[in-house]
N, C-alpha and C. Protein backbone atom coordinates (compact mmCIF):
# COMPACT_ATOMS: atom_id res chain seq x y z
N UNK A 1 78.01 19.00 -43.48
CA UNK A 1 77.26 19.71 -44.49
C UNK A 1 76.62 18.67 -45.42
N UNK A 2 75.75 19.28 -45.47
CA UNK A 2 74.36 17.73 -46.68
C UNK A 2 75.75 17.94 -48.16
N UNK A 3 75.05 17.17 -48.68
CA UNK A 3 76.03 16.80 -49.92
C UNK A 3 75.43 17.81 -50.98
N UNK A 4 73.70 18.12 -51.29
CA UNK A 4 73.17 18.89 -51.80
C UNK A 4 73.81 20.36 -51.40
N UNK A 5 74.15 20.94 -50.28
CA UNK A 5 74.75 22.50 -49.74
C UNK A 5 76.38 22.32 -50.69
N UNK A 6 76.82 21.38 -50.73
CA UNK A 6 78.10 21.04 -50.99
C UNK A 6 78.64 21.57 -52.16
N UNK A 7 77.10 20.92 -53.16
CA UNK A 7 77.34 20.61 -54.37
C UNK A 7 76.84 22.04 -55.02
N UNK A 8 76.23 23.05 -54.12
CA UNK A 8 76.05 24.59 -54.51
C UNK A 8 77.15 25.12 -53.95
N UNK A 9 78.06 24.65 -53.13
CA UNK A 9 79.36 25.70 -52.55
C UNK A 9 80.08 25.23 -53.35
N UNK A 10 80.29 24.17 -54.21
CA UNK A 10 81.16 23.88 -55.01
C UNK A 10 80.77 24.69 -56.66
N UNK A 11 79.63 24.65 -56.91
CA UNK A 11 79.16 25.29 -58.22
C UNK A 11 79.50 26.75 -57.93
N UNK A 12 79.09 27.26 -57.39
CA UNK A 12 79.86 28.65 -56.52
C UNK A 12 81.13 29.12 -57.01
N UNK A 13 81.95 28.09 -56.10
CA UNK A 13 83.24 28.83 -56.16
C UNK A 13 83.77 28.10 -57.65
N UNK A 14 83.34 27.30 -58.23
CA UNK A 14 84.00 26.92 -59.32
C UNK A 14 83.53 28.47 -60.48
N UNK A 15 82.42 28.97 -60.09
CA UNK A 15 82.09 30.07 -60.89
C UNK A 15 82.95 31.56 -60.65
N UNK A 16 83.53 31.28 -59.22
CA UNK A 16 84.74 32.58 -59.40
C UNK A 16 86.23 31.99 -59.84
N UNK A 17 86.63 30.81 -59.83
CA UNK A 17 87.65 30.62 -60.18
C UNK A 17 88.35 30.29 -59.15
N UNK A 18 88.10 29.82 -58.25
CA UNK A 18 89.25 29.54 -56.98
C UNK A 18 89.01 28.66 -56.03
N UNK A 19 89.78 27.92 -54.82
CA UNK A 19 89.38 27.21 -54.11
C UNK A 19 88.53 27.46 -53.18
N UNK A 20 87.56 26.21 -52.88
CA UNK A 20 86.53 26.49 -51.51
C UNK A 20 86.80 27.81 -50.99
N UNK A 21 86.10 28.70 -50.36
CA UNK A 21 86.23 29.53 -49.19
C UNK A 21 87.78 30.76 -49.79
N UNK A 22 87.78 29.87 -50.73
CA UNK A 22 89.32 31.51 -51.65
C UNK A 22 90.42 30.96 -50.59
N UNK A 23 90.28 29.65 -50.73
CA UNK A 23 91.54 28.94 -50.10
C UNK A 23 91.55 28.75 -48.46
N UNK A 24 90.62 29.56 -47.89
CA UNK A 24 90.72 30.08 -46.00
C UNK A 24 90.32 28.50 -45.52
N UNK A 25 91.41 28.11 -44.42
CA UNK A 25 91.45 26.84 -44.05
C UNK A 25 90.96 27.41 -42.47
N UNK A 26 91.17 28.30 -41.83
CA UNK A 26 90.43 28.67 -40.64
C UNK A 26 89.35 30.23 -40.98
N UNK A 27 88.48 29.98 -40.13
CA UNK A 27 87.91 31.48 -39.83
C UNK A 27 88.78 32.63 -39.21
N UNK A 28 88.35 33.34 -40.44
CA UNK A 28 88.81 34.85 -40.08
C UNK A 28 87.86 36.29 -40.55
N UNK A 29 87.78 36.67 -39.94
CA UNK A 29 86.68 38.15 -40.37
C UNK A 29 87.08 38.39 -41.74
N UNK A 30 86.60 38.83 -42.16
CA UNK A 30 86.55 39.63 -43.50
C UNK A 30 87.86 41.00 -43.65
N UNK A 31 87.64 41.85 -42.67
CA UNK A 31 88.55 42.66 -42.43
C UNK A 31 90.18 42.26 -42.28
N UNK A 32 90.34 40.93 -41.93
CA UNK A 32 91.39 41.23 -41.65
C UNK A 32 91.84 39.98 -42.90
N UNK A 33 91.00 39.68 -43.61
CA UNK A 33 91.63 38.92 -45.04
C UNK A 33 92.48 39.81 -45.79
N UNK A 34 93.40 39.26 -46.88
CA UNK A 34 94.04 40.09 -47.54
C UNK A 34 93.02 40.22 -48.39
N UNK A 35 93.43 41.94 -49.73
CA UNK A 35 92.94 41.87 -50.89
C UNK A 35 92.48 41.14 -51.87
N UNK A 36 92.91 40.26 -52.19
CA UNK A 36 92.88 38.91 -53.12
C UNK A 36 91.83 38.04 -52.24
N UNK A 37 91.66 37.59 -51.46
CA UNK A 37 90.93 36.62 -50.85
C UNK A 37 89.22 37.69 -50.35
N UNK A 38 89.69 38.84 -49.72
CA UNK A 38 88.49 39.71 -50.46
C UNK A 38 87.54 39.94 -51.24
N UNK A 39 88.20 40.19 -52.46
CA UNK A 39 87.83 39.75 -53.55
C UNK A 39 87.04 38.76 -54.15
N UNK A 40 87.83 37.39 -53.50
CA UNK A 40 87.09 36.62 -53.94
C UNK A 40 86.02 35.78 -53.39
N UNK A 41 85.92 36.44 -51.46
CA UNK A 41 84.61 36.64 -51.21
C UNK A 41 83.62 36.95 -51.80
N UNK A 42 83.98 38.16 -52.28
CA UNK A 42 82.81 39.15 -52.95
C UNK A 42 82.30 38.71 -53.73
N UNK A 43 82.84 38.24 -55.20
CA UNK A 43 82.95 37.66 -56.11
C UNK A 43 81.70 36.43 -55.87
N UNK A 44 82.03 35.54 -54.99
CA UNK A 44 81.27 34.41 -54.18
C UNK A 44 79.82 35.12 -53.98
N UNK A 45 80.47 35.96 -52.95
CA UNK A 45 78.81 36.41 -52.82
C UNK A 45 77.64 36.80 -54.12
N UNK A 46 78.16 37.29 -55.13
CA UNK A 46 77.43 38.14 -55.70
C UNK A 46 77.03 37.27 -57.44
N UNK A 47 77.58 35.83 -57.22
CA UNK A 47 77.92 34.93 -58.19
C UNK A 47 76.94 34.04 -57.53
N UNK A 48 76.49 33.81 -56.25
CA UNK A 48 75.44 33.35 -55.40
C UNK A 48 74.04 34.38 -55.60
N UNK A 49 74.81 35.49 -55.43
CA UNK A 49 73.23 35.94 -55.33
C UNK A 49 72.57 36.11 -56.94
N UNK A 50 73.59 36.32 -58.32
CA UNK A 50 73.10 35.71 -59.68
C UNK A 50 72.45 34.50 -60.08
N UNK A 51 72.98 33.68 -59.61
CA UNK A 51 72.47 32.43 -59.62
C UNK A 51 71.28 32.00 -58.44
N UNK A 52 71.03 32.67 -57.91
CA UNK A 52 69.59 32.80 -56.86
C UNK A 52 68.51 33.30 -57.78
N UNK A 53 69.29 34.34 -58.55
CA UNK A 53 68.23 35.29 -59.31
C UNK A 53 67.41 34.45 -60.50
N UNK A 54 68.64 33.96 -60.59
CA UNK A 54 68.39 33.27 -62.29
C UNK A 54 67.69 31.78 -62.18
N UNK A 55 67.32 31.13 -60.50
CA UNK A 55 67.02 29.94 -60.90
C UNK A 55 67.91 28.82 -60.55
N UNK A 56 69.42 29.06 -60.85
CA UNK A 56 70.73 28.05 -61.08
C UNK A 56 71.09 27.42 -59.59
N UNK A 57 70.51 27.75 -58.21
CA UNK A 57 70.42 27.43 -57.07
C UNK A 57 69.43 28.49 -56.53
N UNK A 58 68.89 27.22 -55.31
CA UNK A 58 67.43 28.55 -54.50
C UNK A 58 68.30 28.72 -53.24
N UNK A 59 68.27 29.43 -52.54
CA UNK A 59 68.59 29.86 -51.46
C UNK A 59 68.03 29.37 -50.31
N UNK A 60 68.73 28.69 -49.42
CA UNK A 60 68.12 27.86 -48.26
C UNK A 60 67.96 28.79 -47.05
N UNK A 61 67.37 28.27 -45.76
CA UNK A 61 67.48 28.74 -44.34
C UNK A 61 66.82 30.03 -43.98
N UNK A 62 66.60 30.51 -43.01
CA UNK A 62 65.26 30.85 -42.82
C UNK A 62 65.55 32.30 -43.40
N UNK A 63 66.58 33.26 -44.27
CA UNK A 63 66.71 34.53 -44.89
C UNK A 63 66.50 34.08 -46.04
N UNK A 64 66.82 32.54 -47.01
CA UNK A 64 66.82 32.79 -47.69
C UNK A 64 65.50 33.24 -49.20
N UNK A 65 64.07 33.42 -48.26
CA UNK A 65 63.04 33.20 -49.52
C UNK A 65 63.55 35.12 -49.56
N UNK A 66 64.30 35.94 -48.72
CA UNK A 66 64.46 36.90 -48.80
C UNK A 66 65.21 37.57 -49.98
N UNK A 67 65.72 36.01 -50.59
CA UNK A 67 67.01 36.67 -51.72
C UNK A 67 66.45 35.92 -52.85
N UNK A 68 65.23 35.46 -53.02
CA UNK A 68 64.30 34.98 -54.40
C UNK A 68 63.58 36.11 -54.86
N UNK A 69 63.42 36.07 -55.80
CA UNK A 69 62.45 37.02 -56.68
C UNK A 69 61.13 37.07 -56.27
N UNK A 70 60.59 38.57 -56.12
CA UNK A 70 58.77 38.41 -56.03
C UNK A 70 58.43 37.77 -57.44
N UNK A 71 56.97 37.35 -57.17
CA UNK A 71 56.41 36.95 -58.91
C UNK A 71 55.72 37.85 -58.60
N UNK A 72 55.77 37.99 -60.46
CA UNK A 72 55.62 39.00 -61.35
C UNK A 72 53.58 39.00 -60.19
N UNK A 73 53.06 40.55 -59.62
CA UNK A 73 52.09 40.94 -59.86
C UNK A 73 51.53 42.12 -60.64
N UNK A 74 50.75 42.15 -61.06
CA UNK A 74 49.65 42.99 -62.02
C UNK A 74 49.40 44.24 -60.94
N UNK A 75 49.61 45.02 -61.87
CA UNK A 75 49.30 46.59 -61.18
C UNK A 75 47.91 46.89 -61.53
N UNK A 76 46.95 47.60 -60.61
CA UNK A 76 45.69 47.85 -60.78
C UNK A 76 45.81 49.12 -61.75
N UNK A 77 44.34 49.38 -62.12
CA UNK A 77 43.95 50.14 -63.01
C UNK A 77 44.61 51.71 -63.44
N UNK A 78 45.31 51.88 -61.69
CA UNK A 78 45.79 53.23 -61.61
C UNK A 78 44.75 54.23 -60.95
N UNK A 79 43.70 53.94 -60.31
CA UNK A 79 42.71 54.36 -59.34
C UNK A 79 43.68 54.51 -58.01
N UNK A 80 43.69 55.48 -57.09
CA UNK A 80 44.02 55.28 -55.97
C UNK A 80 43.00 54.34 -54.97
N UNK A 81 44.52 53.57 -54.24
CA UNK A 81 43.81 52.80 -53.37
C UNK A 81 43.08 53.21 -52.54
N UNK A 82 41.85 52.67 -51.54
CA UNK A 82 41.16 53.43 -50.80
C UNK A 82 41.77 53.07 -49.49
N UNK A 83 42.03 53.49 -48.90
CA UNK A 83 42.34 53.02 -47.12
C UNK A 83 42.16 51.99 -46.32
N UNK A 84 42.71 51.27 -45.91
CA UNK A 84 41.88 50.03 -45.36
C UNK A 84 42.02 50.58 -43.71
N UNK A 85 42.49 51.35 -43.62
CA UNK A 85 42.09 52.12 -41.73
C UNK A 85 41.54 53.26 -42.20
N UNK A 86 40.75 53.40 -41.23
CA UNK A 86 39.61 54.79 -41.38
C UNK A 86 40.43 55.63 -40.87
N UNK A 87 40.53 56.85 -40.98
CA UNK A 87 41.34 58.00 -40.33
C UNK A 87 40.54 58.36 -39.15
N UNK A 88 41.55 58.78 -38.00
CA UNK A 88 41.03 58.82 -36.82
C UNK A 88 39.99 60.47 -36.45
N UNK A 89 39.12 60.28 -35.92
CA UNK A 89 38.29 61.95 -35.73
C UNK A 89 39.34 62.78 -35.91
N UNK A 90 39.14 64.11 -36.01
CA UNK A 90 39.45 65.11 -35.51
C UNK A 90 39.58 65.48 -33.98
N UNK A 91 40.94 66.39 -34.07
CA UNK A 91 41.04 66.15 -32.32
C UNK A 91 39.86 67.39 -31.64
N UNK A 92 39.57 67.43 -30.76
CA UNK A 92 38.33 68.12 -30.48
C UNK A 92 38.93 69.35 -30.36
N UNK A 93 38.55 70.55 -30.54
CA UNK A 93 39.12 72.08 -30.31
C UNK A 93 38.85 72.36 -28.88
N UNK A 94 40.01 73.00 -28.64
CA UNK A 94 39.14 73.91 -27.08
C UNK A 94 38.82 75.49 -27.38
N UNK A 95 38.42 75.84 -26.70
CA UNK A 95 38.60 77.24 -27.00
C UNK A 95 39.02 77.97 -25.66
N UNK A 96 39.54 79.27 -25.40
CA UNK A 96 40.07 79.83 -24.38
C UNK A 96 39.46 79.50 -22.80
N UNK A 97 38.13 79.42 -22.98
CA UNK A 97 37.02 79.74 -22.14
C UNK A 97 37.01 78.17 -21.18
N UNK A 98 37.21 76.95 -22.55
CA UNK A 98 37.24 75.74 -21.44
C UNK A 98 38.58 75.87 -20.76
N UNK A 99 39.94 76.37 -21.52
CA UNK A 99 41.09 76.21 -20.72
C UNK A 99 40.81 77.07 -19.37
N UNK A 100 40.61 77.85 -19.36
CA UNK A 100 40.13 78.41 -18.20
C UNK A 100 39.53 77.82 -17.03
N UNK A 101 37.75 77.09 -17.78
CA UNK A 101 37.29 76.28 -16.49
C UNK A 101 38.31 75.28 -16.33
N UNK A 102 38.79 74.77 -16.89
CA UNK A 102 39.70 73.54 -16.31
C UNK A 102 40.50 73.83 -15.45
N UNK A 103 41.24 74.92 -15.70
CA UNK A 103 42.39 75.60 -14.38
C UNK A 103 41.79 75.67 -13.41
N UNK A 104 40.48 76.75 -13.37
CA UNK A 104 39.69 76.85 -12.21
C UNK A 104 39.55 74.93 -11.35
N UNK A 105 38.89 74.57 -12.25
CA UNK A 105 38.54 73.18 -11.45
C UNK A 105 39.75 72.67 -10.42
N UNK A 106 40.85 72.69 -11.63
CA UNK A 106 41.92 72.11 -10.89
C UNK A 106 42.57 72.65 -9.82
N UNK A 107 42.44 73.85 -9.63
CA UNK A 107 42.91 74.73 -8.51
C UNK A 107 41.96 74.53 -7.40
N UNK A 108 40.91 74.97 -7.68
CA UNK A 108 39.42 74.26 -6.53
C UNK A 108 39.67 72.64 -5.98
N UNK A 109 40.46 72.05 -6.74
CA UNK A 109 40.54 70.75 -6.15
C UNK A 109 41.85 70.76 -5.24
N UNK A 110 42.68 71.58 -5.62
CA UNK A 110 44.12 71.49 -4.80
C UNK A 110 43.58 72.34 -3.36
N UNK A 111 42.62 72.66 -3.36
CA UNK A 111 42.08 73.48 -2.14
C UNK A 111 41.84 72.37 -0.99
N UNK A 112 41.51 71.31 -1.36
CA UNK A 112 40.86 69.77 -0.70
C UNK A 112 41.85 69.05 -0.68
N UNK A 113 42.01 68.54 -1.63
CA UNK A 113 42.95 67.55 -2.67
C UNK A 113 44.51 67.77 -2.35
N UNK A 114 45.48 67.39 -1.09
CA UNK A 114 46.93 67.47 -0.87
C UNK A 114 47.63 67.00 -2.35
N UNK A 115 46.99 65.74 -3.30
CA UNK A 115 47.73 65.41 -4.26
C UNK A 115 47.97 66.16 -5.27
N UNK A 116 46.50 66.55 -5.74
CA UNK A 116 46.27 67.56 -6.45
C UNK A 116 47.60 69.06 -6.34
N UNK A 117 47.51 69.44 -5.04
CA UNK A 117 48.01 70.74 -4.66
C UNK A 117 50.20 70.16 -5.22
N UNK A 118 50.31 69.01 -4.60
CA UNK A 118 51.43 68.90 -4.61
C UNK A 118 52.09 69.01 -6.63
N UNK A 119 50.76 68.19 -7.19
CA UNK A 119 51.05 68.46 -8.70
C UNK A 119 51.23 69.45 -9.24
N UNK A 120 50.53 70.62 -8.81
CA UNK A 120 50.29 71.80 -9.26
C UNK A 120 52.13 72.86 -8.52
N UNK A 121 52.40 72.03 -7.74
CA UNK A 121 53.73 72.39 -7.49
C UNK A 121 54.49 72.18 -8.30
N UNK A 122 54.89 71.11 -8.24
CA UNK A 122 55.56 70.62 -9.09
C UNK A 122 55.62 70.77 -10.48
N UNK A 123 55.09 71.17 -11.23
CA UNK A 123 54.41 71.73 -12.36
C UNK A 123 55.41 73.25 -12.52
N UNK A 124 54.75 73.58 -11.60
CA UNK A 124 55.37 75.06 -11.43
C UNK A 124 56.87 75.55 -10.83
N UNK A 125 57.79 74.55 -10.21
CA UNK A 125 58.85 74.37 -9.99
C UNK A 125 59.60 73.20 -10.48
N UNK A 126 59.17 72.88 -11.28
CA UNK A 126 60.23 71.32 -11.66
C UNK A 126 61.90 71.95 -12.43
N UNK A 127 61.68 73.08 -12.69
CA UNK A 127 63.16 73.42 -13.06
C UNK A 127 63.84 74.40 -12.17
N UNK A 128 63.51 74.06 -10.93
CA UNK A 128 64.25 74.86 -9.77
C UNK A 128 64.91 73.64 -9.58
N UNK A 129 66.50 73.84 -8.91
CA UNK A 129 67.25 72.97 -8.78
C UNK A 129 67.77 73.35 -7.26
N UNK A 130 67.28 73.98 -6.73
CA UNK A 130 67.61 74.56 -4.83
C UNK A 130 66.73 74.92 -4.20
N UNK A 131 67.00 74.93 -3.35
CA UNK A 131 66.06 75.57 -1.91
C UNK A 131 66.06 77.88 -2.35
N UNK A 132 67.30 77.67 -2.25
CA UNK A 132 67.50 79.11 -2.53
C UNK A 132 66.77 79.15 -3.81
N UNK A 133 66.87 78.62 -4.88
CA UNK A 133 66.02 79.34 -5.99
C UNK A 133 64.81 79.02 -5.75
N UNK A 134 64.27 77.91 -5.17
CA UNK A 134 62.76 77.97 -5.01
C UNK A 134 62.49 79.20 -4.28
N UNK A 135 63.34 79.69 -2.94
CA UNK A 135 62.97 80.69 -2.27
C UNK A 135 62.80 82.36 -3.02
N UNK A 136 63.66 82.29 -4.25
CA UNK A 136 63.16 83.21 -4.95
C UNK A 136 62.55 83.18 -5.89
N UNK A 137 62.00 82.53 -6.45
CA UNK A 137 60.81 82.12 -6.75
C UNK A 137 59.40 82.63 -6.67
N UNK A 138 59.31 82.44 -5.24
CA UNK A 138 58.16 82.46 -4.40
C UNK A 138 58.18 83.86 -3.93
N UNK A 139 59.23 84.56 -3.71
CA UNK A 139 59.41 85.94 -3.23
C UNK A 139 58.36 86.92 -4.08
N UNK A 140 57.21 87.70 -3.87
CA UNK A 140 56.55 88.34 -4.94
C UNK A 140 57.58 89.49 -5.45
């Protein structure tokens, strides 16, 4: 560890009151620390993230410009902003009459068209799960 990281883990924990790391000479999760050493995780953490706030150490590595302060910007006039994406058309309407030709078309094509015909099956049976229920189905 650089001597500079050192000398903020030491300002740190001298600000909760306890040794390096709340005494922990190996790694261990958090969960399975006792109360007291808990604690004085927390304590650590939140005595770090004051002193981030305030200036008293900056926060290194690639999260840390995440735990610095925005600077101060100026709020506009109070005009709403205008959009910087245009809103997309309107979706086009159909009306009864095209759904119609379209069926027609598509049926006229399954007349020619094996792919066509097989879609238009499938469409119309995809929640039959047998032979027997397709067969009644189809029964008029």
């Amino acid at each position: 560890m650089r001597k500079h990281s050192q000398a903020v883990l030491h300002t740190i924990w001298e600000a909760v009151g306890t040794p390096a790391r709340a005494g922990l000479n190996v790694w261990r999760p958090f969960e399975a620390l006792d109360r007291d050493r808990q604690e004085a995780m927390l304590q650590a953490a939140a005595v770090a993230m004051r002193q981030t706030e305030t200036g008293a150490i900056t926060a290194r590595g690639t999260l840390g410009p995440l735990l610095t302060s925005m600077p101060y910007q100026p709020v506009g006039s109070g005009a709403p902003a205008r959009p910087t994406v245009p809103r997309p058309p309107p979706a086009p309407r159909h009306s009864p009459a095209d759904f119609d030709a379209a069926l027609k078309d598509v049926f006229e094509a399954a007349k020619t068209d094996q792919t066509t015909a097989r879609w238009i099956l499938q469409c119309l049976t995809w929640r039959l799960r047998s032979t027997a229920a397709f067969e009644r189905e189809a029964r008029p």
